[in-house]
N, C-alpha and C. Protein backbone atom coordinates (compact mmCIF):
# COMPACT_ATOMS: atom_id res chain seq x y z
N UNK A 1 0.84 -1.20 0.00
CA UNK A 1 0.00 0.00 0.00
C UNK A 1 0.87 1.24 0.00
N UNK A 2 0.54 2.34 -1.11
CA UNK A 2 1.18 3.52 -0.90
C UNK A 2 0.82 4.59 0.23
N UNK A 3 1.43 4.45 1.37
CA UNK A 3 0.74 5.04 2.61
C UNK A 3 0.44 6.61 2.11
N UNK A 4 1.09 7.53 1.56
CA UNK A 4 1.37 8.68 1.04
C UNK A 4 -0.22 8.75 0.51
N UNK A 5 -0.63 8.20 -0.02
CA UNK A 5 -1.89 7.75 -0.82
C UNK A 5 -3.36 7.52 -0.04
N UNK A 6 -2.43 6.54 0.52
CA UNK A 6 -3.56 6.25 1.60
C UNK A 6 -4.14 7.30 2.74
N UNK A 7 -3.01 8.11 3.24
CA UNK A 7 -3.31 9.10 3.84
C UNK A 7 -4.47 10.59 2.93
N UNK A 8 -4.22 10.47 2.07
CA UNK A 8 -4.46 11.58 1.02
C UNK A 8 -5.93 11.16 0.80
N UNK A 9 -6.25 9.63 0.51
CA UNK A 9 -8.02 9.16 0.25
C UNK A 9 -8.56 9.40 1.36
N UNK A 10 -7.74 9.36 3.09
CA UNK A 10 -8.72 9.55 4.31
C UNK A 10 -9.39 11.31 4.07
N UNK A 11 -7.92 11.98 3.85
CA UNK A 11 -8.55 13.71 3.79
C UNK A 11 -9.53 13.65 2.73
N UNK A 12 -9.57 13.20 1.51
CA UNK A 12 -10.47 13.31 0.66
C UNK A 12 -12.19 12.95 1.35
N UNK A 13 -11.73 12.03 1.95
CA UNK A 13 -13.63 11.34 2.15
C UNK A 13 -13.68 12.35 3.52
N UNK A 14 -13.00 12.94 3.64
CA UNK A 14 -13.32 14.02 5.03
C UNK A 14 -13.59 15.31 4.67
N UNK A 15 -13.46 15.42 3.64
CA UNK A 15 -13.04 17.13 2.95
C UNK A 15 -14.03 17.81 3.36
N UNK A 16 -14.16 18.86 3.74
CA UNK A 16 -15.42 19.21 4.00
C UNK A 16 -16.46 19.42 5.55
N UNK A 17 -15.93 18.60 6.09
CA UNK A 17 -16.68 17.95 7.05
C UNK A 17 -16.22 18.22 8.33
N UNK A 18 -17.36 19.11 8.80
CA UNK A 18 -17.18 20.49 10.10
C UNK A 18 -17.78 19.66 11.14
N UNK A 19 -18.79 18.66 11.10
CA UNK A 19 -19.42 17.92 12.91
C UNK A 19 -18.34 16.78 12.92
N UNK A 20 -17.67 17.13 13.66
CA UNK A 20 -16.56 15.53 13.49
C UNK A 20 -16.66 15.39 15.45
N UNK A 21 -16.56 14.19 15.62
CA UNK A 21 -16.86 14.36 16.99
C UNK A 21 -15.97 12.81 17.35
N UNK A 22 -15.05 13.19 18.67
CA UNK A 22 -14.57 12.36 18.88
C UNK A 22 -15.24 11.42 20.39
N UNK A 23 -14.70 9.98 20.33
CA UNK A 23 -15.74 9.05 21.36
C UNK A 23 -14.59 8.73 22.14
N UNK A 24 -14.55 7.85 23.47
CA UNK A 24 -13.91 7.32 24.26
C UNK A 24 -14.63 7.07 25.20
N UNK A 25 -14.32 5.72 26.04
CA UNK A 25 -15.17 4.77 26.97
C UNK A 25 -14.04 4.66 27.60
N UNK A 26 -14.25 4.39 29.28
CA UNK A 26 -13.97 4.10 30.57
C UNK A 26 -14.58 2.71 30.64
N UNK A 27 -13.98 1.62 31.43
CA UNK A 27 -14.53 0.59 31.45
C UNK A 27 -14.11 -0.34 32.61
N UNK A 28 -15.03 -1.14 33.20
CA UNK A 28 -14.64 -2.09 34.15
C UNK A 28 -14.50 -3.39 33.74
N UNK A 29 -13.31 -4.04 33.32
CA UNK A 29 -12.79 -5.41 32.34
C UNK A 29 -13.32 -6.45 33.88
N UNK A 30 -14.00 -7.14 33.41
CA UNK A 30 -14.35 -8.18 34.35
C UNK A 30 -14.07 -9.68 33.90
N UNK A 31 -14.57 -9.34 32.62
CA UNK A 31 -14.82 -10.92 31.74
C UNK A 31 -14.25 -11.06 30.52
N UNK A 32 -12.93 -10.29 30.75
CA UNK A 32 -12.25 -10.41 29.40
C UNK A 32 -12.71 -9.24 27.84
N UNK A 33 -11.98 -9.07 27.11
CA UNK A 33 -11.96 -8.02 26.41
C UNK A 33 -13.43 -8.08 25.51
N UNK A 34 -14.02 -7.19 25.58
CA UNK A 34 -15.33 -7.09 25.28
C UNK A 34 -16.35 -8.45 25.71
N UNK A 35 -16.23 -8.64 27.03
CA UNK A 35 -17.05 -9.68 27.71
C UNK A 35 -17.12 -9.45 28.63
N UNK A 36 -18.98 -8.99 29.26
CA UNK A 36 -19.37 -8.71 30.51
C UNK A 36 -18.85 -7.40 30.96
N UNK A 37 -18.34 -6.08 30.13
CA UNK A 37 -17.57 -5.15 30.60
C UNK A 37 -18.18 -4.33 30.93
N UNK A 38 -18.44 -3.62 32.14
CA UNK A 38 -19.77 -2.42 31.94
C UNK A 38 -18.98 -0.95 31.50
N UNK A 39 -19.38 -0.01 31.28
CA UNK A 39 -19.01 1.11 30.82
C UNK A 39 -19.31 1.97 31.92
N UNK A 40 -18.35 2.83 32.24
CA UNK A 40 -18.57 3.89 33.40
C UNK A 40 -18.39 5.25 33.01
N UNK A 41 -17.54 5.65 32.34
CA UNK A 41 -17.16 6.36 31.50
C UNK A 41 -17.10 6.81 30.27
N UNK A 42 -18.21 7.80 29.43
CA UNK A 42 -18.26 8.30 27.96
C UNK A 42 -17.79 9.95 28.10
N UNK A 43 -16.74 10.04 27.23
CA UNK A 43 -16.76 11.65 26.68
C UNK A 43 -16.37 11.54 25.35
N UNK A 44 -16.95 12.63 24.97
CA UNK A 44 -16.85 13.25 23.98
C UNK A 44 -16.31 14.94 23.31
N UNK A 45 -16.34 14.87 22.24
CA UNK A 45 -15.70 16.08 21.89
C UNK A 45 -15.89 16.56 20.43
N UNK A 46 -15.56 18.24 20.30
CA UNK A 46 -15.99 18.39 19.06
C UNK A 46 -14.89 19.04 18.21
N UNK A 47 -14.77 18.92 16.98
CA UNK A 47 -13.79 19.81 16.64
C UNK A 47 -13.83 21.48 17.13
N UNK A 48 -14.80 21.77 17.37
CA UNK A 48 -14.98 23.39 17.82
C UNK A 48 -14.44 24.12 19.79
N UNK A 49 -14.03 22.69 20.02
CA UNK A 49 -13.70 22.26 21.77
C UNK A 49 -15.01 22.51 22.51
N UNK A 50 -16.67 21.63 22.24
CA UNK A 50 -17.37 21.69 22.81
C UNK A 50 -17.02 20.17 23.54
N UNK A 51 -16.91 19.80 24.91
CA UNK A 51 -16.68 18.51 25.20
C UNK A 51 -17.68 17.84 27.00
N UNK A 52 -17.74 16.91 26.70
CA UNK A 52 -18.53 16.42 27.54
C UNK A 52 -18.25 15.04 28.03
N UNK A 53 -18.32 14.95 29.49
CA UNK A 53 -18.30 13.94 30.36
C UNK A 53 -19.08 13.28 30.71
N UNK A 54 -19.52 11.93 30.57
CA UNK A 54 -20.98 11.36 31.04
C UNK A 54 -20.13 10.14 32.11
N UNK A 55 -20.73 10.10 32.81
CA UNK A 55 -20.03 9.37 34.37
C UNK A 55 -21.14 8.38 34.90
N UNK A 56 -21.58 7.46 35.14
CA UNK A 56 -22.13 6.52 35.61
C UNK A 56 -21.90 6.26 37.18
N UNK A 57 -22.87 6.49 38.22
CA UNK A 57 -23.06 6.85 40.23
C UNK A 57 -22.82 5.26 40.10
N UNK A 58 -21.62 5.38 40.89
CA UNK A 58 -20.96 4.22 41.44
C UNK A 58 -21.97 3.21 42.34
N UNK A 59 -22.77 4.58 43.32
CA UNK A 59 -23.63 3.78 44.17
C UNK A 59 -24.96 3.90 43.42
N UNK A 60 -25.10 3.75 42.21
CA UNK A 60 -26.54 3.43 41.55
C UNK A 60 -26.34 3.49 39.92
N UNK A 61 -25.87 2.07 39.57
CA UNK A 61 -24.89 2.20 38.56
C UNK A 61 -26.28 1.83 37.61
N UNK A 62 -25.96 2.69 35.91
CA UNK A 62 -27.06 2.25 35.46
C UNK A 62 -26.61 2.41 34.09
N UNK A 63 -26.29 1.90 33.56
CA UNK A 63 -24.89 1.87 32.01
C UNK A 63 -26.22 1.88 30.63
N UNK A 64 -27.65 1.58 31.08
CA UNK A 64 -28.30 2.41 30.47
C UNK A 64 -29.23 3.51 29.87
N UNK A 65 -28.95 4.10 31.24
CA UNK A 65 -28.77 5.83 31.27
C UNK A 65 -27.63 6.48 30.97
N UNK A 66 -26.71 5.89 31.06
CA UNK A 66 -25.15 6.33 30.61
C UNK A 66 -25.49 6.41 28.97
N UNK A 67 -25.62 5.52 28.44
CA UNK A 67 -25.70 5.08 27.04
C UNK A 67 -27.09 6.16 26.49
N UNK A 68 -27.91 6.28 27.28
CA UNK A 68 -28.97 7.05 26.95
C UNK A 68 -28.67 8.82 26.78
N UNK A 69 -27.94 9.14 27.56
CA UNK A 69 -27.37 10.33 27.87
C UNK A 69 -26.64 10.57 26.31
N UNK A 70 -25.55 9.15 26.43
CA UNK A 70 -24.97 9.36 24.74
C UNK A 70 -25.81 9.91 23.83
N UNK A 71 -26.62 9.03 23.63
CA UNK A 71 -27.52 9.17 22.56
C UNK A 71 -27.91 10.34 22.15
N UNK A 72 -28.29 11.47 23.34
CA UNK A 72 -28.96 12.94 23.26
C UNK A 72 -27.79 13.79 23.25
N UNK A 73 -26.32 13.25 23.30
CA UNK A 73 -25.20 14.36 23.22
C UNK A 73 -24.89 13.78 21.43
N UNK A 74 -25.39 12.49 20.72
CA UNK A 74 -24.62 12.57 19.74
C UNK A 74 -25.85 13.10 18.98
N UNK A 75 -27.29 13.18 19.40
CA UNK A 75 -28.39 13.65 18.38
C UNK A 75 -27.99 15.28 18.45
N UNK A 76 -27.60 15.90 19.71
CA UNK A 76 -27.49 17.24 19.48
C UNK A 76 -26.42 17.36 18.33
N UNK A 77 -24.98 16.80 18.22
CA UNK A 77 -23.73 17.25 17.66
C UNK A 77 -24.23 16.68 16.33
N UNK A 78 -25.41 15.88 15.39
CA UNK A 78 -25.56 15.35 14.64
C UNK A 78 -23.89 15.04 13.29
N UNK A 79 -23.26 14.09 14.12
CA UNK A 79 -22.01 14.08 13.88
C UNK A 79 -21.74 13.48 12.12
N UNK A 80 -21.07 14.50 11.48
CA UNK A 80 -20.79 13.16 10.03
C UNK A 80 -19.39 12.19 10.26
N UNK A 81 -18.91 12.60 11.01
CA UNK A 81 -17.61 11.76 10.85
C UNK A 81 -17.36 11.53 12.53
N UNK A 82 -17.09 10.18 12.56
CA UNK A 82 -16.84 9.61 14.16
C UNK A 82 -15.25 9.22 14.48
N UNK A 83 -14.47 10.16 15.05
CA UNK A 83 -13.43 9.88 15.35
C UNK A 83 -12.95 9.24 16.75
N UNK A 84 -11.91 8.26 17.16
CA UNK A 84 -11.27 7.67 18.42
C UNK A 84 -10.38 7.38 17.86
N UNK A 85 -9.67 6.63 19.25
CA UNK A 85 -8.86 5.89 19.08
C UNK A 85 -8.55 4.11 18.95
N UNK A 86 -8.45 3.39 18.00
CA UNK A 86 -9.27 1.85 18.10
C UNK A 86 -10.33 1.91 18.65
N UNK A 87 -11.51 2.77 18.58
CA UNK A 87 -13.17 2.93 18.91
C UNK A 87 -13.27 2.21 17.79
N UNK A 88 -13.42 1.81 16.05
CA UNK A 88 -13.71 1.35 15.86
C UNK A 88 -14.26 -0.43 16.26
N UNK A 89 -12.83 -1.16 16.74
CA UNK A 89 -12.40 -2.14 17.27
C UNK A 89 -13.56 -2.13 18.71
N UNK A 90 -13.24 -1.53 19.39
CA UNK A 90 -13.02 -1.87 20.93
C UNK A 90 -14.42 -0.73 21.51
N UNK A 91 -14.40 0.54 21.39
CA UNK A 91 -15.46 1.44 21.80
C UNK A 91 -17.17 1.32 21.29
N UNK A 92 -17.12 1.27 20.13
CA UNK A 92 -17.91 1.20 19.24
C UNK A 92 -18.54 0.03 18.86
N UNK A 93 -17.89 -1.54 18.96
CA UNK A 93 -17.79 -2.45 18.88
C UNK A 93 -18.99 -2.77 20.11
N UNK A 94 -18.12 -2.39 21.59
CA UNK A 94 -18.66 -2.67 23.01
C UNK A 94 -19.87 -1.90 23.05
N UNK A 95 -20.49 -0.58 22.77
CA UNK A 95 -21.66 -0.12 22.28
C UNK A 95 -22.97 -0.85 21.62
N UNK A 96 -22.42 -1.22 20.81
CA UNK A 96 -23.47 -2.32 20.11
C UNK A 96 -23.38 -3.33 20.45
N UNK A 97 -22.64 -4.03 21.33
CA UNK A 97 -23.10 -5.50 21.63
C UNK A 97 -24.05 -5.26 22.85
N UNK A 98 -24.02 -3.96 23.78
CA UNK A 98 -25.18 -3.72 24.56
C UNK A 98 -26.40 -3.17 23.83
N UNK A 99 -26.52 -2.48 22.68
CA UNK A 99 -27.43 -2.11 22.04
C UNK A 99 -28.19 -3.09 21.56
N UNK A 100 -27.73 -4.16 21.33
CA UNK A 100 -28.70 -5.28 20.83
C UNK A 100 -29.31 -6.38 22.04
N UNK A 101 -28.81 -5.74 22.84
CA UNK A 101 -29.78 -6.72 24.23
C UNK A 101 -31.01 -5.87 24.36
N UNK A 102 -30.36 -4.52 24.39
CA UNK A 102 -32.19 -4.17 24.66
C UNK A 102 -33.41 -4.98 24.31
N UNK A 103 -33.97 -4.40 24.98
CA UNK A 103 -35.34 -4.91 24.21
C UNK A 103 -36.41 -3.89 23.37
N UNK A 104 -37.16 -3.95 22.70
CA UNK A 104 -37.20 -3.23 21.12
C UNK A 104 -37.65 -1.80 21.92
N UNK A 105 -38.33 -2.24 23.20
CA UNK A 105 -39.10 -0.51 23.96
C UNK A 105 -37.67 0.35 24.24
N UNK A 106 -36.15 -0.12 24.18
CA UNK A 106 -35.91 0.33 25.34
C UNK A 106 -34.69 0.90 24.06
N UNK A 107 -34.78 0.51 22.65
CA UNK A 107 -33.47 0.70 21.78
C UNK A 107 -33.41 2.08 21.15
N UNK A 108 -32.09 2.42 21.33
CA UNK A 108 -31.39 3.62 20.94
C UNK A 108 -31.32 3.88 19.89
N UNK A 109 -32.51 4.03 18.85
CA UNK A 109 -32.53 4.07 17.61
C UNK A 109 -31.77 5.14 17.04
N UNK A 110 -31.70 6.04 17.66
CA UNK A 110 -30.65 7.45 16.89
C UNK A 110 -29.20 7.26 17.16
N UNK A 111 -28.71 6.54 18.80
CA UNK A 111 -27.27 6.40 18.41
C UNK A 111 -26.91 5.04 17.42
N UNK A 112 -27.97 4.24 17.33
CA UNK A 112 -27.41 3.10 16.01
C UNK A 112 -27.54 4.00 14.81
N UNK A 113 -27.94 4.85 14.34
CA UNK A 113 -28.56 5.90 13.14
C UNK A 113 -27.36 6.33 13.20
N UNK A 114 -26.27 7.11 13.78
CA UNK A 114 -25.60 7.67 13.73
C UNK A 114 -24.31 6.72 13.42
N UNK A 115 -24.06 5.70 14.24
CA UNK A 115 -23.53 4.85 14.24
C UNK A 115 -23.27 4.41 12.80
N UNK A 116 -24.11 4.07 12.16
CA UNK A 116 -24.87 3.23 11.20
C UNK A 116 -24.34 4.37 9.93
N UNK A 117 -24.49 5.64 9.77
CA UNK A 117 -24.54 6.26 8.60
C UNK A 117 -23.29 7.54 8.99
N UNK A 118 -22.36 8.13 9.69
CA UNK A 118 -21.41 8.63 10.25
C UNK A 118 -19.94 7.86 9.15
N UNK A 119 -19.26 8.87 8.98
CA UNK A 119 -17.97 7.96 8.34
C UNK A 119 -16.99 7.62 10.26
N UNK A 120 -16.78 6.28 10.09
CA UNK A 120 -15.80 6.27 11.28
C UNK A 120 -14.08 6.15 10.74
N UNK A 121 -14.07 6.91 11.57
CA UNK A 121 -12.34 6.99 11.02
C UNK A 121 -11.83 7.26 12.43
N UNK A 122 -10.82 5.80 12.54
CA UNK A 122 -10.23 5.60 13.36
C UNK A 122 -8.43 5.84 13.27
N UNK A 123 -8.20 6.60 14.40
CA UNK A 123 -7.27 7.83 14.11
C UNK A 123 -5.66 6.80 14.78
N UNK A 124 -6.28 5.51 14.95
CA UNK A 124 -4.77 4.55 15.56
C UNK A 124 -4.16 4.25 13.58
N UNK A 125 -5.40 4.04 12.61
CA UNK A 125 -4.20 4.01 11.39
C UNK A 125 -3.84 5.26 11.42
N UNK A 126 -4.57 6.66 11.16
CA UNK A 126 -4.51 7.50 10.91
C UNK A 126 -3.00 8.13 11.07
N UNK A 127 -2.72 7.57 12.60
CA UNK A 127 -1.37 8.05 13.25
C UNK A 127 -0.32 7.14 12.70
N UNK A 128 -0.37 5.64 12.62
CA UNK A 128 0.47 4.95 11.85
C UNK A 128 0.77 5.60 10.59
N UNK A 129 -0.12 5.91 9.57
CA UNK A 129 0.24 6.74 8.03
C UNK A 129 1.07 7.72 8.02
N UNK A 130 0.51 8.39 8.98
CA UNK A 130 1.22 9.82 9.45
C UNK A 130 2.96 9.50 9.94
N UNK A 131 3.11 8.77 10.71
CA UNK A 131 4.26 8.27 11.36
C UNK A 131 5.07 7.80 9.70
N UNK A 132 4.23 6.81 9.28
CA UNK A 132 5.24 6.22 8.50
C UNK A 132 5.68 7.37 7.14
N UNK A 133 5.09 8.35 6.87
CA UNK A 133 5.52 9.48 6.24
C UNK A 133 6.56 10.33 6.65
N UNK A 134 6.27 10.43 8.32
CA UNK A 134 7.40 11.38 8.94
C UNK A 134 8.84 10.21 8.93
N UNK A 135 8.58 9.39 9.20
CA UNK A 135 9.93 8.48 9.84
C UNK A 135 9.90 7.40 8.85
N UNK A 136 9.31 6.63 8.57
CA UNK A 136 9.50 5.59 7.33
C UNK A 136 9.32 4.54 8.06
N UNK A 137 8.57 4.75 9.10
CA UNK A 137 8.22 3.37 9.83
C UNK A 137 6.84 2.84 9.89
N UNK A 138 6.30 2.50 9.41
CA UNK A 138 4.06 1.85 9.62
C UNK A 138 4.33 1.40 10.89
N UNK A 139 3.93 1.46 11.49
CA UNK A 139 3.44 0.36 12.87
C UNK A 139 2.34 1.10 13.72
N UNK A 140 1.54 0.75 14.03
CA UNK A 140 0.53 0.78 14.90
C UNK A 140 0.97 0.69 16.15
N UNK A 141 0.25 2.05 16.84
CA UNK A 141 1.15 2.21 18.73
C UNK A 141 0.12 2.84 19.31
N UNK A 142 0.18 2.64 20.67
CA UNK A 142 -0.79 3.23 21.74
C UNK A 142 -0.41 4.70 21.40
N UNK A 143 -1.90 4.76 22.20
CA UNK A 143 -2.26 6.49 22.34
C UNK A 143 -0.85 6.97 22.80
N UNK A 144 -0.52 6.09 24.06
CA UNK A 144 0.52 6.63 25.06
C UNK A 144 1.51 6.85 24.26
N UNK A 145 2.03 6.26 23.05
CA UNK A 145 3.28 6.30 22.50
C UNK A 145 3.28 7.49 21.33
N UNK A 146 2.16 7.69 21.12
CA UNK A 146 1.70 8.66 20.36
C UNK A 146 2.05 9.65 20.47
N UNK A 147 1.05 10.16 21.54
CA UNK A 147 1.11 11.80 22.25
C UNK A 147 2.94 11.89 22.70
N UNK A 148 3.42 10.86 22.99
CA UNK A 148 4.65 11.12 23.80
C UNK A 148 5.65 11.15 22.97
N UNK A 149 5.47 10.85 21.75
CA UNK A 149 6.10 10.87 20.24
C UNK A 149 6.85 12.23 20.14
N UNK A 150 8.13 12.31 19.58
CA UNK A 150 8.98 13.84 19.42
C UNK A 150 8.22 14.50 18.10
N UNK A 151 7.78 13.40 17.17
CA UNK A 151 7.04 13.51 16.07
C UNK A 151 6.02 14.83 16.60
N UNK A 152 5.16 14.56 17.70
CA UNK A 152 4.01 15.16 17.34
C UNK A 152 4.59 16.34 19.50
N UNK A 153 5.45 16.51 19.34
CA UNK A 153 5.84 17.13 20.80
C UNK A 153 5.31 18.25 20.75
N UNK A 154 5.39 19.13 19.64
CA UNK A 154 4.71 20.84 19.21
C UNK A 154 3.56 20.84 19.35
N UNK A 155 2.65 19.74 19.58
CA UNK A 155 1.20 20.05 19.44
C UNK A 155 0.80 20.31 21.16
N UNK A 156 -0.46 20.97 21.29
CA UNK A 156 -0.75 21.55 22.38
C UNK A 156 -1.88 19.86 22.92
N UNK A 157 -0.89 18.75 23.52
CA UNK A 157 -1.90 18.00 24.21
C UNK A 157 -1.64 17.61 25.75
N UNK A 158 -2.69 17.21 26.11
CA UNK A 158 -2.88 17.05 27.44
C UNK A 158 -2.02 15.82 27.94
N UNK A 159 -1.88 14.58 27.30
CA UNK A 159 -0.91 13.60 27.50
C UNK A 159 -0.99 13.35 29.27
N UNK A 160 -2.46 11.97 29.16
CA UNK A 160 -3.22 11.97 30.31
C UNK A 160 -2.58 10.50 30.67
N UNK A 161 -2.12 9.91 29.81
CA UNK A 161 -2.03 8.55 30.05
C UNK A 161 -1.17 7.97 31.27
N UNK A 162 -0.45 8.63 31.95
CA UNK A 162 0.43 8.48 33.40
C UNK A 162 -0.55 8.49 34.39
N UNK A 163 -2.09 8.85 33.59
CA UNK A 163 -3.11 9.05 35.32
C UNK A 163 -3.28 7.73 35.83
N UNK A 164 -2.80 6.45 34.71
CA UNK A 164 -3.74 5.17 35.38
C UNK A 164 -2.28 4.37 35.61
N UNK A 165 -0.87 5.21 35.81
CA UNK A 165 -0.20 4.20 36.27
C UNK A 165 0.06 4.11 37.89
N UNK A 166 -0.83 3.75 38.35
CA UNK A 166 -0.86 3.23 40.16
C UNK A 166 -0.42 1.82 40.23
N UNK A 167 0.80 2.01 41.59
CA UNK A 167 1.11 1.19 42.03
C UNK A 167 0.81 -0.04 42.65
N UNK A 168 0.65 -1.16 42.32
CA UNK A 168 -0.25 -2.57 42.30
C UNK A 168 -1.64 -2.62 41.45
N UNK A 169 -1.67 -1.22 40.48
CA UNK A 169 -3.12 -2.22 40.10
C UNK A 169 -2.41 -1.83 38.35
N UNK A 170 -3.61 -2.75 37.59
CA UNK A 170 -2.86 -2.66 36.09
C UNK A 170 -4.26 -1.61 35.78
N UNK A 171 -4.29 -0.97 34.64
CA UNK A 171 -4.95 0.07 33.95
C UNK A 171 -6.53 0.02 34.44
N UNK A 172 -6.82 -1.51 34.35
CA UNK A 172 -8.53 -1.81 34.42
C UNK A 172 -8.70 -1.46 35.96
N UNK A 173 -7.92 -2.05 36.86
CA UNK A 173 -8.03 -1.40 37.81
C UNK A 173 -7.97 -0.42 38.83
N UNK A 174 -6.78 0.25 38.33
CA UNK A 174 -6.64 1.68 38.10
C UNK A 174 -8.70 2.55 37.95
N UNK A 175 -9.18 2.36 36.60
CA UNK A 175 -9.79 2.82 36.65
C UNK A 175 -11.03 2.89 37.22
N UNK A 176 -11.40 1.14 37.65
CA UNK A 176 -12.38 1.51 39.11
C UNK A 176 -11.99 1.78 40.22
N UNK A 177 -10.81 1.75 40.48
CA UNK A 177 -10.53 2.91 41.93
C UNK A 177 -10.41 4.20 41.60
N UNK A 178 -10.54 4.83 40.77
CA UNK A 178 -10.65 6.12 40.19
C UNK A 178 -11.89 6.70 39.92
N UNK A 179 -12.73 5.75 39.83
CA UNK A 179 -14.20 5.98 39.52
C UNK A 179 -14.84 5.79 40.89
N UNK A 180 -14.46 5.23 41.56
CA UNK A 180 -15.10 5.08 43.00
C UNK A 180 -14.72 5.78 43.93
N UNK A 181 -13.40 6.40 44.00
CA UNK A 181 -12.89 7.06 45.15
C UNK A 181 -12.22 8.56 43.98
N UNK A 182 -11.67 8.86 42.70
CA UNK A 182 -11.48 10.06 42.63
C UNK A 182 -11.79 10.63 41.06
N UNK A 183 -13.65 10.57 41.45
CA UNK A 183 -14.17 10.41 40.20
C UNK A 183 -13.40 11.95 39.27
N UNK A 184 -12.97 12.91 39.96
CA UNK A 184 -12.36 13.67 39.01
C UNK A 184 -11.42 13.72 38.12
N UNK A 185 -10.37 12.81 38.89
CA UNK A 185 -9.34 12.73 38.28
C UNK A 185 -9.32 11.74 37.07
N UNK A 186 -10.61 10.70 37.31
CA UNK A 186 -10.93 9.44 35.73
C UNK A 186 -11.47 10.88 35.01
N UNK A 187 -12.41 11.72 35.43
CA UNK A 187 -12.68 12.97 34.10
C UNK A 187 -12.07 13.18 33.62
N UNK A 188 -10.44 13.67 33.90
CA UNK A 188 -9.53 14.80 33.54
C UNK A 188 -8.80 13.59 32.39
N UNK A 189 -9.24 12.10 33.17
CA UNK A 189 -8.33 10.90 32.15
C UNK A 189 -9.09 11.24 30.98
N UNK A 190 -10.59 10.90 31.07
CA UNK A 190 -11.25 10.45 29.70
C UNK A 190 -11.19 11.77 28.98
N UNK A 191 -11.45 13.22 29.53
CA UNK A 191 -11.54 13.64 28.71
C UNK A 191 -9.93 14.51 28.05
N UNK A 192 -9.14 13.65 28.61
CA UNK A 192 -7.40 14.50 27.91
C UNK A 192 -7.62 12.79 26.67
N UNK A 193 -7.70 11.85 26.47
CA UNK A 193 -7.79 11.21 25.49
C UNK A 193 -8.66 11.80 24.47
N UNK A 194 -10.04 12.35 24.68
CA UNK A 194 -10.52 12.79 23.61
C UNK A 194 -9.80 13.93 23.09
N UNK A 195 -9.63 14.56 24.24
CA UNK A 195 -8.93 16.11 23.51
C UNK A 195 -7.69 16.03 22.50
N UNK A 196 -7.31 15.06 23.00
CA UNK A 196 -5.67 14.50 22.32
C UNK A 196 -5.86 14.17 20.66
N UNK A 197 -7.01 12.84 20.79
CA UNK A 197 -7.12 12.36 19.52
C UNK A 197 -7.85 13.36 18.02
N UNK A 198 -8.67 14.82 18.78
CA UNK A 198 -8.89 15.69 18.25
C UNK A 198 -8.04 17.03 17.88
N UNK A 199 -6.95 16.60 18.82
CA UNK A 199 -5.52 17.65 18.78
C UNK A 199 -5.39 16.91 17.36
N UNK A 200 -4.64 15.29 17.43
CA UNK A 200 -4.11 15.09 16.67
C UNK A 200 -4.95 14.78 15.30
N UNK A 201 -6.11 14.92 15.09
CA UNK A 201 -7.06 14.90 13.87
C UNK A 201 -6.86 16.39 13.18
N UNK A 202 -6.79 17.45 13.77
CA UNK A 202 -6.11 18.95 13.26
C UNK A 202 -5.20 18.63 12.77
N UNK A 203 -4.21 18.11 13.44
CA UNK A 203 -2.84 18.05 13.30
C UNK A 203 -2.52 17.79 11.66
N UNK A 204 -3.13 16.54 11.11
CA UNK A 204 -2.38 15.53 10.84
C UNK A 204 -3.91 15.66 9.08
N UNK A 205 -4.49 16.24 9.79
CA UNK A 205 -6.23 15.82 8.36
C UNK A 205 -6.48 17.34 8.25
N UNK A 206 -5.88 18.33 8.70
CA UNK A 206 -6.70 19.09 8.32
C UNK A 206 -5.79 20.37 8.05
């Protein structure tokens, strides 16, 4: 594949296109990667820096009012283009496998609508293309390696990813003790990932 190319068809099918809105999920891994995971954490963001936190009460947990809440922040931003980071894979993915349990009274017909007809463009190739133009290398890398990249050091990001390294627990758990005891500081997590992956969508598409 001519990455040079490839990068050049993503700006093309974007050209244009002012509601771009970026996603990211918080999550409690219980049962393995997209199995049994509940969601505690949604923000979002806009290219214009309108951004929003949706948080799920620890002591009255209800993941679909969380999901419901989505729904009325993505009908307001009526988004054409859905940006994350592996959200295609992993965010977006975990969305709809709860969307289809509902039952027909209870389904989110406008965030599957959006879902459903939105271009998704997921910004983990996006950054690989980009990389392998600057340096001559393709490979696919965490957010963390990203933002922390000399490649992209000039850009104005928040570079949140050190919030979930606590001592004895690994990331998943990190983030339910963060959600239970310092629900601010999981905010400042979820929403410096969105801000980041919308830093670097300027950056790099536009």
């Amino acid at each position: 594949m001519d990455i040079d190319i490839g990068l050049s068809r993503v700006k093309r099918r974007i050209n244009g296109a002012r509601r771009v809105m970026a996603l990211d999920l918080e999550t409690l891994v219980k049962g393995g990667f997209l199995q049994n995971e509940n969601i505690v954490v949604i923000s979002v963001g806009t290219l214009q820096g309108k951004y929003d936190v949706l948080m799920a009460d620890p002591d009255n947990y209800d993941e679909y009012a969380l999901l419901n809440n989505l729904q009325e922040l993505v009908d307001s931003y009526q988004p054409e283009v859905i940006i994350g980071f592996n959200h295609v894979s992993y965010d977006i993915t975990l969305i709809n496998t709860k969307l289809v349990k509902f039952p027909y009274s209870k389904q989110l017909f406008s965030l599957k609508y959006f879902f459903g007809t939105s271009y998704l463009l997921d910004m983990m190739y996006v950054c690989a293309l980009d990389l392998r133009i600057k340096s001559g290398d393709y490979a696919i890398q965490s957010l963390k390696k990203i933002v922390n990249s000399e490649l992209y050091s000039g850009i104005n990001l928040m570079r949140v990813k050190e919030t979930l390294e606590m001592e004895g627990k690994n990331p998943a758990e990190a983030v339910e003790f963060l959600w239970k005891n310092h629900d601010k500081r999981l905010r400042e997590y979820s929403l410096g990932d969105v801000h980041d992956v919308i830093e670097l969508y300027k950056y790099i598409l536009m």
